[in-house]
Protein backbone atom coordinates (compact mmCIF):
# COMPACT_ATOMS: atom_id res chain seq x y z
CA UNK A 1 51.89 57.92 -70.75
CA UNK A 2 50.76 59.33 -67.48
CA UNK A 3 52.82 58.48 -64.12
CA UNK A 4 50.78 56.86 -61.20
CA UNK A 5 50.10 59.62 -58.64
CA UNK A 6 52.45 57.53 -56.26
CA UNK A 7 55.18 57.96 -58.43
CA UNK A 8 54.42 61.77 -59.07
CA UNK A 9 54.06 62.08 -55.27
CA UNK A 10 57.55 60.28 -54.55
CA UNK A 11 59.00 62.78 -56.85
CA UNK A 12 57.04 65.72 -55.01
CA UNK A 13 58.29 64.22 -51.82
CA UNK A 14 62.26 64.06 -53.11
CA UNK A 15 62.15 67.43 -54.51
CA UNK A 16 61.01 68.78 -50.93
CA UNK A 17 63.70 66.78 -49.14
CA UNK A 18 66.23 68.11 -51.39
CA UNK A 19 65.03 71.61 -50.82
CA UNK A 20 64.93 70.98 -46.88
CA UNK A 21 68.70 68.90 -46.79
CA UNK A 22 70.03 70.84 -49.31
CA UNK A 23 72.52 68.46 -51.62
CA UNK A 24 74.55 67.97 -48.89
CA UNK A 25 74.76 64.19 -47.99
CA UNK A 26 75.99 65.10 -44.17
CA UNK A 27 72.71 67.18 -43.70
CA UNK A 28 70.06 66.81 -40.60
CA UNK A 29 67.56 64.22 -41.05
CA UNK A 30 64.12 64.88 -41.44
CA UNK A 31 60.81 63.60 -40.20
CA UNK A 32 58.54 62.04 -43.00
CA UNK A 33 54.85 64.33 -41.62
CA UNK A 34 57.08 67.29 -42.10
CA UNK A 35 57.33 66.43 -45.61
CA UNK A 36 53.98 65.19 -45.70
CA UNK A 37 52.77 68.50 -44.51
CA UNK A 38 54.88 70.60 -46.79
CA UNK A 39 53.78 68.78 -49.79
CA UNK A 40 50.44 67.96 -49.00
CA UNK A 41 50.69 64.46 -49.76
CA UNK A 42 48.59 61.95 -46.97
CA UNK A 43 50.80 60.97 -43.87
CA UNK A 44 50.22 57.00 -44.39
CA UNK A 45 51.21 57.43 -48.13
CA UNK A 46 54.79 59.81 -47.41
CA UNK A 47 55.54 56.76 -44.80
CA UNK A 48 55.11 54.58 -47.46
CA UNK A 49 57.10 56.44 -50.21
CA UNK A 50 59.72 56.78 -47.19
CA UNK A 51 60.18 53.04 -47.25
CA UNK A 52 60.25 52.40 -50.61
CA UNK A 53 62.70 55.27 -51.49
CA UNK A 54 64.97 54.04 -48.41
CA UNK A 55 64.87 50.55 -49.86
CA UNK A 56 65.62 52.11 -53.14
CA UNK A 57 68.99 54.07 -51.68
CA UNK A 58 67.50 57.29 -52.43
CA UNK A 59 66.90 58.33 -48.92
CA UNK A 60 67.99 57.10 -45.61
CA UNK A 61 66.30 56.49 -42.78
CA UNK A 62 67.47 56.59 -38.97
CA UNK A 63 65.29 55.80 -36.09
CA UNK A 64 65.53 57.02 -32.45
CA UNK A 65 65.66 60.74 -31.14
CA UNK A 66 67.39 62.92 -33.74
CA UNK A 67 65.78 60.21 -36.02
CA UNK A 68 63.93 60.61 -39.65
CA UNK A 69 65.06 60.46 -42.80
CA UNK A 70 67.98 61.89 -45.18
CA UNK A 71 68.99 61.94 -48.89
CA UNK A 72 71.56 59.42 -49.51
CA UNK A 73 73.21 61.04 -51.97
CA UNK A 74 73.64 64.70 -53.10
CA UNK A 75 70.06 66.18 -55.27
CA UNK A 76 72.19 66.06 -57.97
CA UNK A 77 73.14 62.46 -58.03
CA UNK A 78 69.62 61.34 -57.98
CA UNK A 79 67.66 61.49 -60.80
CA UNK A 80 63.66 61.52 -61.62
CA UNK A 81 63.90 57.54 -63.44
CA UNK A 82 65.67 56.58 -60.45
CA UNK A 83 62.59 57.92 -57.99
CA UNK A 84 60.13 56.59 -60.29
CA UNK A 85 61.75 53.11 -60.71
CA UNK A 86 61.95 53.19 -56.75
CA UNK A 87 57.96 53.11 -57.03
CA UNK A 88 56.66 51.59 -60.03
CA UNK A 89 59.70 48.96 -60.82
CA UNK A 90 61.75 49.02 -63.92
CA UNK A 91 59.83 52.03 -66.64
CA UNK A 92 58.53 49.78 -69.57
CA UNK A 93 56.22 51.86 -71.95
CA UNK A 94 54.43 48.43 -72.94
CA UNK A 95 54.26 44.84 -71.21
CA UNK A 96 56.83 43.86 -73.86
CA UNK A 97 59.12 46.24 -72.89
CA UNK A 98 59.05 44.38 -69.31
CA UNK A 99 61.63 42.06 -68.90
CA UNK A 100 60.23 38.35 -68.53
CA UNK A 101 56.99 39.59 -69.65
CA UNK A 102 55.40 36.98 -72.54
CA UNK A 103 51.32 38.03 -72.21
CA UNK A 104 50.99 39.76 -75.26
CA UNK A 105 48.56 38.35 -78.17
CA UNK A 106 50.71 39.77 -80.82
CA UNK A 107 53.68 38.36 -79.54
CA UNK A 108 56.03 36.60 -82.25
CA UNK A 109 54.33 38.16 -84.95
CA UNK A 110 54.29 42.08 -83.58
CA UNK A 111 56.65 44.24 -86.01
CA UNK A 112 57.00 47.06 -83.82
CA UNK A 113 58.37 44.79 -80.39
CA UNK A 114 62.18 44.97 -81.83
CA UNK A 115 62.12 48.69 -81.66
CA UNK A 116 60.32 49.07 -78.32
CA UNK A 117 63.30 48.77 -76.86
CA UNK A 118 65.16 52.02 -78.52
CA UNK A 119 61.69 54.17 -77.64
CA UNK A 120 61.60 52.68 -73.86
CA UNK A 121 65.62 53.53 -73.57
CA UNK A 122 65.22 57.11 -74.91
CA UNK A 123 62.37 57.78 -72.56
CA UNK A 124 64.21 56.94 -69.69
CA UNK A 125 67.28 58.21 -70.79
CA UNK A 126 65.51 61.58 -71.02
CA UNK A 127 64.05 60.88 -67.17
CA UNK A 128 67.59 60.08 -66.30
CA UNK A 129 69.21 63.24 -67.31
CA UNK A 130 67.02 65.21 -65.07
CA UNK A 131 68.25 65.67 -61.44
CA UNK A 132 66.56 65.85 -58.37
CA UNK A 133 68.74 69.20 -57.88
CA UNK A 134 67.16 70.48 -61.64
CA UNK A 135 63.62 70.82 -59.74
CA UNK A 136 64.52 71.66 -56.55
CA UNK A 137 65.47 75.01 -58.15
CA UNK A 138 62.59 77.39 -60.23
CA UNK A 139 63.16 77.61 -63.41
CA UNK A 140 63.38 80.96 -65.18
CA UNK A 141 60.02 82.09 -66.90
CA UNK A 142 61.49 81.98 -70.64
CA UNK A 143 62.62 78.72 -70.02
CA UNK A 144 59.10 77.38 -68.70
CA UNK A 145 57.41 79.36 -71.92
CA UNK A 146 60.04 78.24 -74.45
CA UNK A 147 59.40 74.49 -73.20
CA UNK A 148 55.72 75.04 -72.54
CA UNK A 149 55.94 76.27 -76.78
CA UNK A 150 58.07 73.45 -77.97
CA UNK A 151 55.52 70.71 -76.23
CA UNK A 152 52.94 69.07 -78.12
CA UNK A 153 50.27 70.93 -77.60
CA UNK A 154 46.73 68.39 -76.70
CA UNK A 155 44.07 69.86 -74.79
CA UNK A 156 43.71 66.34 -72.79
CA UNK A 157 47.25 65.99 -71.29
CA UNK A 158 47.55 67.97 -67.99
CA UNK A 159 51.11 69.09 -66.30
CA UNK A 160 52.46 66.60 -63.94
CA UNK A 161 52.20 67.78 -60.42
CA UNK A 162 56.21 67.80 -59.62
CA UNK A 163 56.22 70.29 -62.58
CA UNK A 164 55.42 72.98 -60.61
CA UNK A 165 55.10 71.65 -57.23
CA UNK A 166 55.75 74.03 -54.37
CA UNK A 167 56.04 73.58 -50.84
């Protein structure tokens, strides 16, 4: 399972607004190509995550002079399944998973579909207990190397980017 990069870079884009806000709700608004610039992510694409994540009610957005854009809640109110669902819709590990969703060739006769449902829960229950505040903070070194040692090792999977995204 890999996130889109619009998702990672909505996360990215969060984690600097919550370092540049601080949690506090009542805190200045700020303009979406200063957060494109600290995080590196394209102009036309940080406007876009902008929208989505106002639409969301993860940030908000005020126009005019003193204008730009705000979290809506404290960092640690906001958590990563509720940035990523702001981009990429409900999380559903397989089309079956997807509410509504009927497409699949094994469908009626699949063994594993009933228990899709318990995987696709704990995966975004794990997402869920991980606040925006959680990464706008570095985590201590042990910490990082006793996770790092607990993961599944596999030469092929690479860090996310909001893992140890900096700005």
């Amino acid at each position: 399972m890999r996130l889109s990069n619009l998702a990672d870079y909505a996360v990215v884009l969060m984690s600097a607004a919550a370092r540049q806000c601080g949690s506090q709700v009542g805190s200045g608004p700020l303009h979406a190509a200063r957060l494109a610039e600290q995080t590196g992510i394209p102009g036309p694409t940080a406007q876009k995550l902008v929208s989505l994540l106002a639409r969301a009610g993860l940030l908000v957005a005020s126009r005019g002079s003193g204008g730009g854009v705000r979290l809506a809640r404290p960092a640690a109110a906001i958590n990563i399944a509720e940035i990523i669902e702001a981009v990429e819709g409900p999380i559903a590990l397989t089309a079956c998973c997807d509410e509504g969703r009927h497409d699949c060739g094994f469908e009626g006769s699949c063994q594993i579909q009933p228990h899709l449902g318990i995987v696709n829960g704990a995966v975004r229950a794990a997402l869920a207990d991980i606040s925006l505040a959680t990464l706008t903070v570095a985590p201590a070194k042990a910490e990082v190397a006793s996770a790092l040692a607990a993961a599944p090792q596999d030469k092929k999977t690479a860090t996310p980017a909001f893992a140890g995204a900096t700005s």
